[in-house]
Structure formats: structure tokens, C-alpha cells
C-alpha atoms as a PDB file:
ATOM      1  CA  UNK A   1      11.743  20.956  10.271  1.00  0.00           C
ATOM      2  CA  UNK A   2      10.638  24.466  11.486  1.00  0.00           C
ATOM      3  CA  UNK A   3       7.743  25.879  12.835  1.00  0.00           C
ATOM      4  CA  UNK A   4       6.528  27.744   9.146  1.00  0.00           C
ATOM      5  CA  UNK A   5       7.226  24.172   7.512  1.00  0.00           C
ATOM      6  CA  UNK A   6       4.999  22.425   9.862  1.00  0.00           C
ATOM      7  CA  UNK A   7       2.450  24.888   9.702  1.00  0.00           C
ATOM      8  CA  UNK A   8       2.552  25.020   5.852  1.00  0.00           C
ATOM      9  CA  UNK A   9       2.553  21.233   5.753  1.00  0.00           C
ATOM     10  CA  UNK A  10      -0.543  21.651   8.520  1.00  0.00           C
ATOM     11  CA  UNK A  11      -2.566  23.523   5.811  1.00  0.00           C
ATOM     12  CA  UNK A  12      -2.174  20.715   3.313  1.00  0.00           C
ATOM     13  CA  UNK A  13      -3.528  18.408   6.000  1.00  0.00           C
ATOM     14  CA  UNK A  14      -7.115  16.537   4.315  1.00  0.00           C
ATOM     15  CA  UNK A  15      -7.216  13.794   7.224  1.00  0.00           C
ATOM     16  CA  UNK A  16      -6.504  13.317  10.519  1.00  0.00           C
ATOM     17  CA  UNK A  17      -8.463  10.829  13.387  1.00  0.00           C
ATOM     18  CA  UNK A  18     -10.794  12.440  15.737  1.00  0.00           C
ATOM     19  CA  UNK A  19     -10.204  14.058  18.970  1.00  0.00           C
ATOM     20  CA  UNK A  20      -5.867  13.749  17.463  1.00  0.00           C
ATOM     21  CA  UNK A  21      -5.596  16.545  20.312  1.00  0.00           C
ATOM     22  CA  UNK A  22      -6.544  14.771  23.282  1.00  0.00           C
ATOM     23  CA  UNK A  23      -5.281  11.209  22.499  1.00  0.00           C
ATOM     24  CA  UNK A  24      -2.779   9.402  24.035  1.00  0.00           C
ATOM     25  CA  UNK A  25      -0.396   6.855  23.310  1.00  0.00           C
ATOM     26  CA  UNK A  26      -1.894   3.565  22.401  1.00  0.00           C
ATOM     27  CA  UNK A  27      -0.208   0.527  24.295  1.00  0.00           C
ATOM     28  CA  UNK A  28      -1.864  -2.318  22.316  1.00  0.00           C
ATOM     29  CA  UNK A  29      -2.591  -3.039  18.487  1.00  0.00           C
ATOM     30  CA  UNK A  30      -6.539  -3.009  19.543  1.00  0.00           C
ATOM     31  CA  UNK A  31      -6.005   0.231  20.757  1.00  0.00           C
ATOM     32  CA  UNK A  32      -4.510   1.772  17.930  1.00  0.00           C
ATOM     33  CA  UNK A  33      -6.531   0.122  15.331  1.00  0.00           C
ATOM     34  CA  UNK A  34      -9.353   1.533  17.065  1.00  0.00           C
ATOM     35  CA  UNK A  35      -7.902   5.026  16.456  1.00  0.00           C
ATOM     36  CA  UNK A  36      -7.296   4.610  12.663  1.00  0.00           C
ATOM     37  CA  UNK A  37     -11.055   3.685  12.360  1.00  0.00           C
ATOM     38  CA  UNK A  38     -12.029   6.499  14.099  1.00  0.00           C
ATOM     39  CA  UNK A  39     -14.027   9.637  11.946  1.00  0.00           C
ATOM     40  CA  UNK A  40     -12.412  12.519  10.287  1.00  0.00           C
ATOM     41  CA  UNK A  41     -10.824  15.215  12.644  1.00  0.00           C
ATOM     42  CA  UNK A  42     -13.013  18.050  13.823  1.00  0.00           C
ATOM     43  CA  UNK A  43     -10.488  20.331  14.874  1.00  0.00           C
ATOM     44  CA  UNK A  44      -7.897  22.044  12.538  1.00  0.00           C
ATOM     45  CA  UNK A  45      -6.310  24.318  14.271  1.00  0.00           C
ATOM     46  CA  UNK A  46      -4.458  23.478  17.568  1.00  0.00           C
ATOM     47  CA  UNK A  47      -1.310  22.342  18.790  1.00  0.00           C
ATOM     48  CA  UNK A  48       1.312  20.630  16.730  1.00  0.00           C
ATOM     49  CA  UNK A  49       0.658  16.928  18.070  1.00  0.00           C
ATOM     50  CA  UNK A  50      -0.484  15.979  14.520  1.00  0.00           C
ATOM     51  CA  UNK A  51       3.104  14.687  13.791  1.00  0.00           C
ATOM     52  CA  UNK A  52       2.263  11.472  16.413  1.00  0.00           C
ATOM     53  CA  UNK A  53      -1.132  10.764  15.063  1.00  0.00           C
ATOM     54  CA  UNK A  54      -1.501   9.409  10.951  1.00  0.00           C
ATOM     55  CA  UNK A  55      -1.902  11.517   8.744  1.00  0.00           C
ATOM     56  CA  UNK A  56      -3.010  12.296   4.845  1.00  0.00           C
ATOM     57  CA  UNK A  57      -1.367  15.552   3.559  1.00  0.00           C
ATOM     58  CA  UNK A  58      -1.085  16.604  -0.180  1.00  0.00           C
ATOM     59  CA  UNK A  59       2.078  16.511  -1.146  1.00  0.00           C
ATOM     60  CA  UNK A  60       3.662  20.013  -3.275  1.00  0.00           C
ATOM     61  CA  UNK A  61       4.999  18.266  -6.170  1.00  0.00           C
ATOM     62  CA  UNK A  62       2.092  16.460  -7.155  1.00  0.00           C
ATOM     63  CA  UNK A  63       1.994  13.563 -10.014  1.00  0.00           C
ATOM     64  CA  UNK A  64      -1.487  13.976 -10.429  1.00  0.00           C
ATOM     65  CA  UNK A  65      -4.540  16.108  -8.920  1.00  0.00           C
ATOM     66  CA  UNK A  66      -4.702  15.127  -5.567  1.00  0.00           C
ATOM     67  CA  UNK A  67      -1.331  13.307  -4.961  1.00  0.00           C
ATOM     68  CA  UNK A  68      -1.376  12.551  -1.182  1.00  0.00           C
ATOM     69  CA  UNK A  69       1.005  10.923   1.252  1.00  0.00           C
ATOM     70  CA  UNK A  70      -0.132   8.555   4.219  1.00  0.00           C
ATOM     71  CA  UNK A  71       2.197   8.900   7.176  1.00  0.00           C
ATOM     72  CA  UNK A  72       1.359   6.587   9.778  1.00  0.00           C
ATOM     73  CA  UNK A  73       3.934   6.846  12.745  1.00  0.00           C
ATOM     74  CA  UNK A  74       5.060   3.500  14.646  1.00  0.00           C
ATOM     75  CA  UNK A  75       4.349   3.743  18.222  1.00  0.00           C
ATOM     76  CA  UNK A  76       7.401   2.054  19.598  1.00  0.00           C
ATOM     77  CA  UNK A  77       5.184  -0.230  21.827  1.00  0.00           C
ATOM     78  CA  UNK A  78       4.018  -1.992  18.296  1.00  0.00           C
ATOM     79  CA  UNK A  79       7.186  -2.247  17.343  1.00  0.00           C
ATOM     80  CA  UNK A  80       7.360  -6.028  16.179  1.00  0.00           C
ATOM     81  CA  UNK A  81      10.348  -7.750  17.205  1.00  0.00           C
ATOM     82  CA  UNK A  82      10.235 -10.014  14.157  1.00  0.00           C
ATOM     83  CA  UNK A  83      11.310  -8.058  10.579  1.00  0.00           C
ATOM     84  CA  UNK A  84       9.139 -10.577   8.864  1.00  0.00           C
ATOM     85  CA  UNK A  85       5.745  -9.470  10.472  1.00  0.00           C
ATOM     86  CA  UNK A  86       6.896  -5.566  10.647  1.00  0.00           C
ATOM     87  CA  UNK A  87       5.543  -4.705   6.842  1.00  0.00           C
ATOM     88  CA  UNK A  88       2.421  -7.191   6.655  1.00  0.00           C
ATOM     89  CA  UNK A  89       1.658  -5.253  10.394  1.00  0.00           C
ATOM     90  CA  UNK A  90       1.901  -1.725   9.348  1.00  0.00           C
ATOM     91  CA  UNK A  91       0.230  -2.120   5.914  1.00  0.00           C
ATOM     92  CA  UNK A  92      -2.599  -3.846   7.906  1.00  0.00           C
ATOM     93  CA  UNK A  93      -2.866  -0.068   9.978  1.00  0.00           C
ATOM     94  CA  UNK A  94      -2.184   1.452   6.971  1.00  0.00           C
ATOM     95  CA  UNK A  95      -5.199  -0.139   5.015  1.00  0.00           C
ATOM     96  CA  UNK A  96      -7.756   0.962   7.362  1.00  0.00           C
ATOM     97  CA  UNK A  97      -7.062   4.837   6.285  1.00  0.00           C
ATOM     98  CA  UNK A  98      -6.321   3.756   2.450  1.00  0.00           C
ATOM     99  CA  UNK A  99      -9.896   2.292   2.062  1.00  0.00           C
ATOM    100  CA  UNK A 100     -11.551   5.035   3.725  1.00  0.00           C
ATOM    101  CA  UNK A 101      -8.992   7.661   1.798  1.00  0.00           C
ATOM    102  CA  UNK A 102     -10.047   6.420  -1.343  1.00  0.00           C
ATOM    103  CA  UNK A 103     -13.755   6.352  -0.294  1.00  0.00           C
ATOM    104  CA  UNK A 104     -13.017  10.356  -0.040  1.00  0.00           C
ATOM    105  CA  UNK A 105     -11.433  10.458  -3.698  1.00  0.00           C
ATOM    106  CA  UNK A 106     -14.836   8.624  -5.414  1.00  0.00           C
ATOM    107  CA  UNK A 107     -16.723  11.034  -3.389  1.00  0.00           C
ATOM    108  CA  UNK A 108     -14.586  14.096  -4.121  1.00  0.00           C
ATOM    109  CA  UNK A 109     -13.626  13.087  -7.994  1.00  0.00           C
ATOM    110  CA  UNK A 110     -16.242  11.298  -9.223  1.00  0.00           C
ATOM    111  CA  UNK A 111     -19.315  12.217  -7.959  1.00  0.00           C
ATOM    112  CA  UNK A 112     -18.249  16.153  -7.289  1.00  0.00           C
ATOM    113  CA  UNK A 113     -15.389  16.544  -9.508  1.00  0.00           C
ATOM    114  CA  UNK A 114     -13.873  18.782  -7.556  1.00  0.00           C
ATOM    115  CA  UNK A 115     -10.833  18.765  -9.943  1.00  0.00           C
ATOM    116  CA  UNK A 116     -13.285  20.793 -12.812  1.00  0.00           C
ATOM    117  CA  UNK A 117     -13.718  23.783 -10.676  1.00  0.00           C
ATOM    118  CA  UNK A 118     -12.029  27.134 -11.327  1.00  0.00           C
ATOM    119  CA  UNK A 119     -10.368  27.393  -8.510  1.00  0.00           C
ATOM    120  CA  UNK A 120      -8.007  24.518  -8.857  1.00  0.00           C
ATOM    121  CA  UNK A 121      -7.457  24.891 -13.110  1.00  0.00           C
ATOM    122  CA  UNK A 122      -4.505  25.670 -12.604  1.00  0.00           C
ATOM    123  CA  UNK A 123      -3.567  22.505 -10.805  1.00  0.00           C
ATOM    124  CA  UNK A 124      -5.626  20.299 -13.001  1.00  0.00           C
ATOM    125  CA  UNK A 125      -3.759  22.086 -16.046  1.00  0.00           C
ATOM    126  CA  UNK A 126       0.334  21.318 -14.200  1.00  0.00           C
ATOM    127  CA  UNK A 127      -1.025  17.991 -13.664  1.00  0.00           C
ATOM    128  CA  UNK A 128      -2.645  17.269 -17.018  1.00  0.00           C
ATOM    129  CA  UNK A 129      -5.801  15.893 -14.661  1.00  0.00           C
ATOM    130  CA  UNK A 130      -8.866  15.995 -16.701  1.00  0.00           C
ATOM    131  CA  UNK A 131     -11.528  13.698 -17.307  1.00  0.00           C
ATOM    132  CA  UNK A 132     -13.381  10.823 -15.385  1.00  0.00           C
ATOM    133  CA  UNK A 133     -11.452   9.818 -12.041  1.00  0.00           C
ATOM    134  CA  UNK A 134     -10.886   6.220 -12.410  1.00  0.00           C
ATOM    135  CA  UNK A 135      -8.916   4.859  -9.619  1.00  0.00           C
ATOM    136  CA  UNK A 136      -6.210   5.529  -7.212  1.00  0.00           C
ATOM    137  CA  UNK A 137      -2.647   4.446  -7.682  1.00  0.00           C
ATOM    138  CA  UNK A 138      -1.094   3.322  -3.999  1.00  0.00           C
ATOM    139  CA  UNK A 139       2.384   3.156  -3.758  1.00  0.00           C
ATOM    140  CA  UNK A 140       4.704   1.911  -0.873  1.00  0.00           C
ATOM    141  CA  UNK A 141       7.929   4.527  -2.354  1.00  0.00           C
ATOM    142  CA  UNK A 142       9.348   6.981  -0.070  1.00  0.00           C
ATOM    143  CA  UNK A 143      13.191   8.098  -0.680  1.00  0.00           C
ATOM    144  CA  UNK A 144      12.784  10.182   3.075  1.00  0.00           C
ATOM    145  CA  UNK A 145      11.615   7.283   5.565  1.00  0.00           C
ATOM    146  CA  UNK A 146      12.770   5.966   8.947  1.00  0.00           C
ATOM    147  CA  UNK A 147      11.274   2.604   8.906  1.00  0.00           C
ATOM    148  CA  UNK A 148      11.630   2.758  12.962  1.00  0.00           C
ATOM    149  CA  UNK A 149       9.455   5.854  13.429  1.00  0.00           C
ATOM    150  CA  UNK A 150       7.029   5.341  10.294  1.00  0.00           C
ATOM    151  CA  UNK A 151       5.037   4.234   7.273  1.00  0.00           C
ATOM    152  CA  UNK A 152       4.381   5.921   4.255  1.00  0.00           C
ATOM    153  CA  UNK A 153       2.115   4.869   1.184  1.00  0.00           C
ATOM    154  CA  UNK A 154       1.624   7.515  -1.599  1.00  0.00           C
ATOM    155  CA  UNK A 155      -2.242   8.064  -2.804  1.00  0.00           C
ATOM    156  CA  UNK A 156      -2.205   9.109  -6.453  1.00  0.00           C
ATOM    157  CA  UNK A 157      -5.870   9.497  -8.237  1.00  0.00           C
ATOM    158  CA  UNK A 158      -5.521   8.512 -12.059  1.00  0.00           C
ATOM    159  CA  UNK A 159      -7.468  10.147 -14.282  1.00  0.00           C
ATOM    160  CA  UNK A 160      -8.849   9.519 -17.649  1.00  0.00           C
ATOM    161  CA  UNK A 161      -6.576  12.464 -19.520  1.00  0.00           C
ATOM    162  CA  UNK A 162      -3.711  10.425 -17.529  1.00  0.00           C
ATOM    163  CA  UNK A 163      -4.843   7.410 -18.541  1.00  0.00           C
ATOM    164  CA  UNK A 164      -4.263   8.567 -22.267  1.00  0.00           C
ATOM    165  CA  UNK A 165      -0.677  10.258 -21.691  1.00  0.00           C
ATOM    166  CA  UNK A 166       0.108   6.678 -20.363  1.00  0.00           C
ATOM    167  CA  UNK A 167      -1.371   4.956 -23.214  1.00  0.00           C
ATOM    168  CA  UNK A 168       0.032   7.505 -25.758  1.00  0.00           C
ATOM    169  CA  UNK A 169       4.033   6.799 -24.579  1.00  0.00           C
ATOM    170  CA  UNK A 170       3.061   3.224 -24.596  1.00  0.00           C
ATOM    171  CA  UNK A 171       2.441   2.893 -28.096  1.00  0.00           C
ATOM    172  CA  UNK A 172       5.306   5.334 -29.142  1.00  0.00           C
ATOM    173  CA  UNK A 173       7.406   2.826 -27.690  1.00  0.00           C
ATOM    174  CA  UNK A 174       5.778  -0.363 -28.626  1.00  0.00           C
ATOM    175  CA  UNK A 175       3.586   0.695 -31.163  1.00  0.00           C
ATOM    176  CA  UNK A 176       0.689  -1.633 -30.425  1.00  0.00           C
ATOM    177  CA  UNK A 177      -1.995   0.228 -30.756  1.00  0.00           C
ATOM    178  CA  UNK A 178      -4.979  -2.042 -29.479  1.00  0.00           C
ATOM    179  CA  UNK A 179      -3.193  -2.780 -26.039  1.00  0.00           C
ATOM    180  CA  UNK A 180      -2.569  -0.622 -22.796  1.00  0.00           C
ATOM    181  CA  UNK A 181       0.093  -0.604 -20.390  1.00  0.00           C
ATOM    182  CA  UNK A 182       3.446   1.170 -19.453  1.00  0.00           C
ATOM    183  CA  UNK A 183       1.665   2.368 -16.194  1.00  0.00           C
ATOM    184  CA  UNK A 184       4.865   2.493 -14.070  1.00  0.00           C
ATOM    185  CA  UNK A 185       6.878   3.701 -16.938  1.00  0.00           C
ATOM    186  CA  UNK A 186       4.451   6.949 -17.271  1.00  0.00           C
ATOM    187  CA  UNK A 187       4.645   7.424 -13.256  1.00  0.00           C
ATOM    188  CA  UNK A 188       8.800   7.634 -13.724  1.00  0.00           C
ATOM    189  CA  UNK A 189       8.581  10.114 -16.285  1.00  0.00           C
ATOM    190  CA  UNK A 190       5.987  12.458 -14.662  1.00  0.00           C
ATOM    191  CA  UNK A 191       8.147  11.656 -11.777  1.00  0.00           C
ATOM    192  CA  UNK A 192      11.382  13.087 -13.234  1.00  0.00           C
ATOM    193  CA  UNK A 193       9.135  16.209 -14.826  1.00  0.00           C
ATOM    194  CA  UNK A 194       8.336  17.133 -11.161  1.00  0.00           C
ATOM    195  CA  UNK A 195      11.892  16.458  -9.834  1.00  0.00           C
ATOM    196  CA  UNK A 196      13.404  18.503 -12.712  1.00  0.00           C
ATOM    197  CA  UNK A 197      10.769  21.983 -11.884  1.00  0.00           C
ATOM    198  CA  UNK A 198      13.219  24.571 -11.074  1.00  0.00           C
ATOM    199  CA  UNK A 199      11.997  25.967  -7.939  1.00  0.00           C
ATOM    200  CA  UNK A 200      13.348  25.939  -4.046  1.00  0.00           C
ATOM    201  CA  UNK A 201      11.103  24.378  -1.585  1.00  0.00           C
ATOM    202  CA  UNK A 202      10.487  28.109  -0.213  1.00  0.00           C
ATOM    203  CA  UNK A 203       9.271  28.948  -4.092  1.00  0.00           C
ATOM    204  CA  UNK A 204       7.509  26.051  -4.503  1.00  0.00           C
ATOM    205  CA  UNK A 205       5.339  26.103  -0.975  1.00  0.00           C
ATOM    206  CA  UNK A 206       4.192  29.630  -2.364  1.00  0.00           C
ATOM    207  CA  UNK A 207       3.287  28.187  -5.690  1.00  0.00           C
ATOM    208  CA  UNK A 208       0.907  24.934  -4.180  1.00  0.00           C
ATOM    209  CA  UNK A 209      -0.412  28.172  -1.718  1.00  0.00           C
ATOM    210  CA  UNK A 210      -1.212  30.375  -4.021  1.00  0.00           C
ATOM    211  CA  UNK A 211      -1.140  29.114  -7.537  1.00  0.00           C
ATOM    212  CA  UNK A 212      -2.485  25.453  -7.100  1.00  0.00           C
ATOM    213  CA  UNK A 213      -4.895  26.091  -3.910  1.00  0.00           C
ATOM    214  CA  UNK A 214      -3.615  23.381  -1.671  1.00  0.00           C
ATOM    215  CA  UNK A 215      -4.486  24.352   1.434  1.00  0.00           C
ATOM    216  CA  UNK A 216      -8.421  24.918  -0.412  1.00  0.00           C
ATOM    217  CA  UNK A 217      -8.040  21.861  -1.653  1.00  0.00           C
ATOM    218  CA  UNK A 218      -7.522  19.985   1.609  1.00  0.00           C
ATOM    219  CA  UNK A 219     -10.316  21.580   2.629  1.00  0.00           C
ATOM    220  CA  UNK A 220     -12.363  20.103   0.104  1.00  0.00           C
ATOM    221  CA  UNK A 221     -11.034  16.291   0.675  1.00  0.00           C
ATOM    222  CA  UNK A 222     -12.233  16.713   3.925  1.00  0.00           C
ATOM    223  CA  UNK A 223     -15.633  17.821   3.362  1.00  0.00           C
ATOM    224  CA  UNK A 224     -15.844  14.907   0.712  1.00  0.00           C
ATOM    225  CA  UNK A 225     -13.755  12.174   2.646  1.00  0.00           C
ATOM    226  CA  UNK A 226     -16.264   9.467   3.362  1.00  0.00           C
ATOM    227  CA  UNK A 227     -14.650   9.011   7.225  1.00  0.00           C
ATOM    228  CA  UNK A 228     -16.372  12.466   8.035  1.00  0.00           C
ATOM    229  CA  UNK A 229     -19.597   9.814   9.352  1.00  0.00           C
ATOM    230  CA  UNK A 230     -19.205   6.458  10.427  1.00  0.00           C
ATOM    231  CA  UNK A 231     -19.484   3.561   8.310  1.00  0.00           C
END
């Protein structure tokens, strides 16, 4: 990746652990789980070390308002040598930032609604994200992964005008009216929409910059994410 794709990706940036720019390698799991607990980042703009440190950026195809991706690189050193405890290991890292990251999504969806504000209709309007927030959907799906080098968990808030598009292609396909479901059905559809937008990743970087606020909106996860003061 170049430099103007890591710095576009560094603007879309809504969590990162503190003091990122003057840690070093971690050479035990205590070690590193006491990084991942650590508060929000105070510093935004230095060096490029962000890649070895985890991570929560929005992503520029979003399913919903707020889409995010957790990457959580694997220090080789915690590399387990047994395949059977790698997963149930990572997500265990992994969970620390998904509780707090959701924490940050009450904070920023339900109690602020940050998605109602002008400044992001537009994204709220491509993502058909209106209404209460009601949870967040985690997924463990990523096409572009080296499971050597990292971890990746997709954060996707649900909302209740999603919550209705999800109930309304239930029913046209089961037509039961008084029962909900079809959850991961809806996801592969919206899913396929995004895939199917005809726009180059240069395009498309200038639309979630200019169009759909992402780099404001990262800006306002992190004044919302719940990590910003200890628990």
C-alpha cells in the first residue's frame, strides 16, 4: 500500500491504544493484553507505526453507518504453536477492544445520535441508517487476511430503519408476517449493493472524504468511544 493510502486510511482511524508511538513490542500475552486495555490514543498525527499496534478504522464501503474493521496484528512472539488455541487466543485480544468499541457506539448512537446530524445525511441516507441504534453486528469475515500477521472482526451498528429493510425481505420471502429473521440474508444483499457501486478505490476514497465525512466521523467515535477514560 502507498503512502496516500495509508494516510487516507489514517484519517478514518476512530481508535488506537495510548502512547501507540512510543510502544514497543510486547514479548508476553500479559504484556500485550495490557496494551489493548489501555485508553484511547492521544496523538493523531505522527509516524506511520499505527500498522503494528490494533486498530478500529471505518471502512469506505460501509453496510451500515459506522461500519468499522478491527485489525489486531499478531506479534509473532504470541504466535501459538497449536492451530487449535490460535482463534480462541486472538478473539480473547480481540474482545477486549470489541467491548470497549461498542461501549463507543451506545455512547455515540444512542445517547448522541451522531448519525442524525447534517453533516453525515448523506451517509445515513447511502446507508439507509435511521432510527434508534440497537446493537452492533460483529463479524469474524475478511476475504483480505493473513492469518499469520493478523485478526480482523468487522463492527457493524444495526439500526432500527435496518432492522425494518431486514424484516421487510423476510416476509417477501416467507411471508410470515408476525416473525423476524433473515438477518444474514439482508447483510449479503447490502453486501452485494456495496460490491456492485461503480466506483475505483481512488473515486470512492474521495466520495467517504468528501461526500460521507469519514475522516469527521472518526473524529466523532473518538470523542464518544467510552476507552477515552478508564473504566
Amino acid at each position: 500500500m502507498n503512502e496516500q493510502d495509508s494516510t487516507e486510511i489514517f484519517q478514518r482511524i476512530w481508535y488506537l491504544p495510548d502512547n501507540w508511538w512510543t510502544g514497543e513490542s510486547h514479548d508476553n500475552l500479559e504484556e500485550w493484553c495490557a496494551l489493548l486495555k489501555r485508553r484511547n490514543a492521544r496523538q493523531w498525527n505522527v509516524s506511520d507505526k499505527w500498522r503494528e499496534f490494533p486498530h478500529i478504522y471505518l471502512v469506505h464501503r460501509p453496510l451500515t453507518f459506522g461500519h468499522s474493521q478491527l485489525v489486531l496484528p499478531i506479534p509473532k512472539n504470541l504466535m501459538p504453536t497449536s492451530n487449535e488455541n490460535k482463534e480462541s487466543l486472538y478473539f480473547e485480544c480481540a474482545s477486549i477492544i470489541i467491548k470497549r468499541a461498542i461501549k463507543g457506539f451506545v455512547e455515540a448512537f444512542h445517547t448522541n445520535k451522531l448519525h442524525t446530524e447534517k453533516i453525515f445525511s448523506d451517509l445515513a441516507k447511502r446507508t439507509h441508517s435511521y432510527g434508534e441504534y440497537e446493537k452492533t453486528i460483529i463479524m469474524r469475515v475478511s476475504a483480505n487476511e493473513n492469518p499469520k500477521e493478523e485478526y480482523k472482526v468487522h463492527l457493524v451498528p444495526y439500526f432500527e430503519s435496518n432492522a425494518d429493510l431486514c424484516q421487510k425481505r423476510y416476509y417477501s420471502i416467507h411471508r410470515v408476517p408476525d416473525k423476524r429473521g433473515g438477518l444474514i440474508g439482508w447483510l449479503g444483499d447490502t453486501e452485494t449493493e456495496v460490491d456492485c457501486w461503480q466506483l475505483r478505490n481512488d473515486e470512492l476514497s474521495k466520495v467517504a472524504k468528501d461526500i460521507w465525512k469519514l475522516p469527521e466521523l472518526a473524529v466523532g467515535l473518538r470523542a464518544k468511544l467510552a476507552c477515552q477514560q478508564s473504566d
